[in-house]
C-alpha atoms as a PDB file:
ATOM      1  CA  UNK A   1       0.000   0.000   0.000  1.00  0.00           C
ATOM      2  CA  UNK A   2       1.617   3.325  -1.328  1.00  0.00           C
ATOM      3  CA  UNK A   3       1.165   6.494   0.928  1.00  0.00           C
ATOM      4  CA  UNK A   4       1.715   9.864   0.354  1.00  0.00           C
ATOM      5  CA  UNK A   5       2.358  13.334   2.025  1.00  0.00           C
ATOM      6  CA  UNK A   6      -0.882  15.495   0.751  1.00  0.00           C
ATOM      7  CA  UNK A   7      -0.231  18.787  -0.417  1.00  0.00           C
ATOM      8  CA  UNK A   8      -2.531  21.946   1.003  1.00  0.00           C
ATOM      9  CA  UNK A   9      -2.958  25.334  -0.868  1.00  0.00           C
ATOM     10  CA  UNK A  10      -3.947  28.084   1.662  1.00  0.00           C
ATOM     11  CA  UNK A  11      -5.972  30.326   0.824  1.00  0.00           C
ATOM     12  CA  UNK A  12      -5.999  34.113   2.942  1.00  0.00           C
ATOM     13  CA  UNK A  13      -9.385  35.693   1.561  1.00  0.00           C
ATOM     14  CA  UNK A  14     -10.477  37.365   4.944  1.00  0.00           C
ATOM     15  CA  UNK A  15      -9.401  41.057   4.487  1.00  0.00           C
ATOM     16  CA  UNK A  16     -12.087  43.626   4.452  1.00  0.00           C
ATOM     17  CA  UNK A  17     -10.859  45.907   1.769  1.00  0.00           C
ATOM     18  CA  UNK A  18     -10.198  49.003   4.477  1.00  0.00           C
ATOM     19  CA  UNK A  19      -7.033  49.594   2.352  1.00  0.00           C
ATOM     20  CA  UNK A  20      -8.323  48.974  -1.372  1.00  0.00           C
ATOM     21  CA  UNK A  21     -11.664  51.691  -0.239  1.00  0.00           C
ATOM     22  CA  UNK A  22     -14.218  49.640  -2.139  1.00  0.00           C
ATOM     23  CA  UNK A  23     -17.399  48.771  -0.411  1.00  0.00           C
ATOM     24  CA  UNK A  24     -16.472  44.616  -1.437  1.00  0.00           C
ATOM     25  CA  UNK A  25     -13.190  43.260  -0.143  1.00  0.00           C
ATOM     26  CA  UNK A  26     -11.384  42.794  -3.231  1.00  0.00           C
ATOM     27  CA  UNK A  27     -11.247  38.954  -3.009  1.00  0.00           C
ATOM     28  CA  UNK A  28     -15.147  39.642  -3.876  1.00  0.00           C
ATOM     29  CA  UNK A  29     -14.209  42.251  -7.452  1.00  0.00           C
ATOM     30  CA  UNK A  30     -15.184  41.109 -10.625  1.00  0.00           C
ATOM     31  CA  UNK A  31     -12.036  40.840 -13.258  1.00  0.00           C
ATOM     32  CA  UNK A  32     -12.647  39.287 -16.770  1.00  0.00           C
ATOM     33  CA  UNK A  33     -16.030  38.288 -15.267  1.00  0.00           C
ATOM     34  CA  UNK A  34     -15.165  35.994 -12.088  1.00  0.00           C
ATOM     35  CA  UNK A  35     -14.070  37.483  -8.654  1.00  0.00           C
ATOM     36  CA  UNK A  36     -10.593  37.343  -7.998  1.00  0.00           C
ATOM     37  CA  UNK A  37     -11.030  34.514  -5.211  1.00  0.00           C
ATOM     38  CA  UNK A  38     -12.845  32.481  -8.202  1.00  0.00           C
ATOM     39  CA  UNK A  39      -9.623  33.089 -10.462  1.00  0.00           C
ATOM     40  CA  UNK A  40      -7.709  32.125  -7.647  1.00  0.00           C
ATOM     41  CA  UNK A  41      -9.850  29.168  -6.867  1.00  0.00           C
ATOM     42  CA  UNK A  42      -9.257  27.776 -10.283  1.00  0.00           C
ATOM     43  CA  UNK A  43      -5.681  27.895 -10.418  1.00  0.00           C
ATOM     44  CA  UNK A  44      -5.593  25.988  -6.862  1.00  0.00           C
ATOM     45  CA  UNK A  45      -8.649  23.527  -8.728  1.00  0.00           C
ATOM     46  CA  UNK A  46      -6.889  22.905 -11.725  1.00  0.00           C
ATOM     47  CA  UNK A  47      -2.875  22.282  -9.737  1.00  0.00           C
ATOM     48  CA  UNK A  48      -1.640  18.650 -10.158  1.00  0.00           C
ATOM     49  CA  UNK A  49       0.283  19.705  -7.058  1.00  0.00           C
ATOM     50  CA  UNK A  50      -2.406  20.812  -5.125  1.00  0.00           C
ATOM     51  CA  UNK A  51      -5.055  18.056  -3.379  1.00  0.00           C
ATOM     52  CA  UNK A  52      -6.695  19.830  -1.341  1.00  0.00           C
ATOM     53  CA  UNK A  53      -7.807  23.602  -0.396  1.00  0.00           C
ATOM     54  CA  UNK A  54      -8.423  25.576   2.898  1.00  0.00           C
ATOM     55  CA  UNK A  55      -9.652  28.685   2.570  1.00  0.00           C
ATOM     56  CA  UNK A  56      -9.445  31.166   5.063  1.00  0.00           C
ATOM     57  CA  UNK A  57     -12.457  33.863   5.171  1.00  0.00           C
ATOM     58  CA  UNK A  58     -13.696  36.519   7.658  1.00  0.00           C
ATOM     59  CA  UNK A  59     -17.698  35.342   9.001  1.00  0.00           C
ATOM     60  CA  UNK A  60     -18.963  38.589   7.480  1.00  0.00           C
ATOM     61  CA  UNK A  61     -18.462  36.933   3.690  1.00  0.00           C
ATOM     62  CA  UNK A  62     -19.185  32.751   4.406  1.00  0.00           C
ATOM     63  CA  UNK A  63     -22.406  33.187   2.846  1.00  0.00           C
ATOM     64  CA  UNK A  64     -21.175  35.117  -0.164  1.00  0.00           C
ATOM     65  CA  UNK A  65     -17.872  32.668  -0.331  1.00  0.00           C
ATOM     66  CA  UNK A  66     -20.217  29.693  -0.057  1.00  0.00           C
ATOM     67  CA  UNK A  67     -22.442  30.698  -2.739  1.00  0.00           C
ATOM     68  CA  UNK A  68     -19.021  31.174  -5.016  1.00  0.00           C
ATOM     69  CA  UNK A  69     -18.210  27.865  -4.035  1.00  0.00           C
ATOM     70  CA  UNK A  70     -21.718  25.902  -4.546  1.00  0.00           C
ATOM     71  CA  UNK A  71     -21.745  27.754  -8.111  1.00  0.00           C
ATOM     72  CA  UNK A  72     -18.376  26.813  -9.647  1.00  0.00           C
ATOM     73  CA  UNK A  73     -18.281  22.777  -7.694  1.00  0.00           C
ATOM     74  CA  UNK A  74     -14.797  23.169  -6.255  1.00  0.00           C
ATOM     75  CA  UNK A  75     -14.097  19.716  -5.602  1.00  0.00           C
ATOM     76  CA  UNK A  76     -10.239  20.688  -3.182  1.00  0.00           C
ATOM     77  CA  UNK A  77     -12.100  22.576  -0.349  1.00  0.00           C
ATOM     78  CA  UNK A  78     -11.587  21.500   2.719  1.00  0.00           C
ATOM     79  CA  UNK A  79     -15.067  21.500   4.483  1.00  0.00           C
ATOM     80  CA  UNK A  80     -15.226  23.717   7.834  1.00  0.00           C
ATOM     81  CA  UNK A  81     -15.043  20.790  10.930  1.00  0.00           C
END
């Protein structure tokens, strides 16, 4: 039986913008159509290196992270324990 050493992307999406001065964290801006935590989230997805994702975010966005997540079926996240 082969065993391996897993690898873990982190993920730091929990700032609240103060510095950028947008009303939406910029994890949460639209570029080229997808929010910059979705680009993110794809490269991450889409790593042969990577197997598996935590993502870090602040309470005051779960529900708008979640619904990024439910929409584009990330399969790497690591669910919240």
């Amino acid at each position: 039986m082969e065993s391996y050493i897993k690898n873990y992307g982190i993920i730091l999406a929990s700032g609240a913008g103060s510095r950028y001065k947008s009303d939406v964290p910029k994890q949460f801006v639209k570029i080229a159509g997808k929010t910059v935590l979705e680009h993110t989230l794809d490269i991450f997805e889409n790593s042969a290196y990577i197997d598996a994702v935590i993502l870090v975010i602040t309470p005051d966005y779960r529900q708008f992270a979640e619904e990024i997540l439910l929409k584009n079926n990330f399969k790497k996240i690591v669910p919240r324990r």
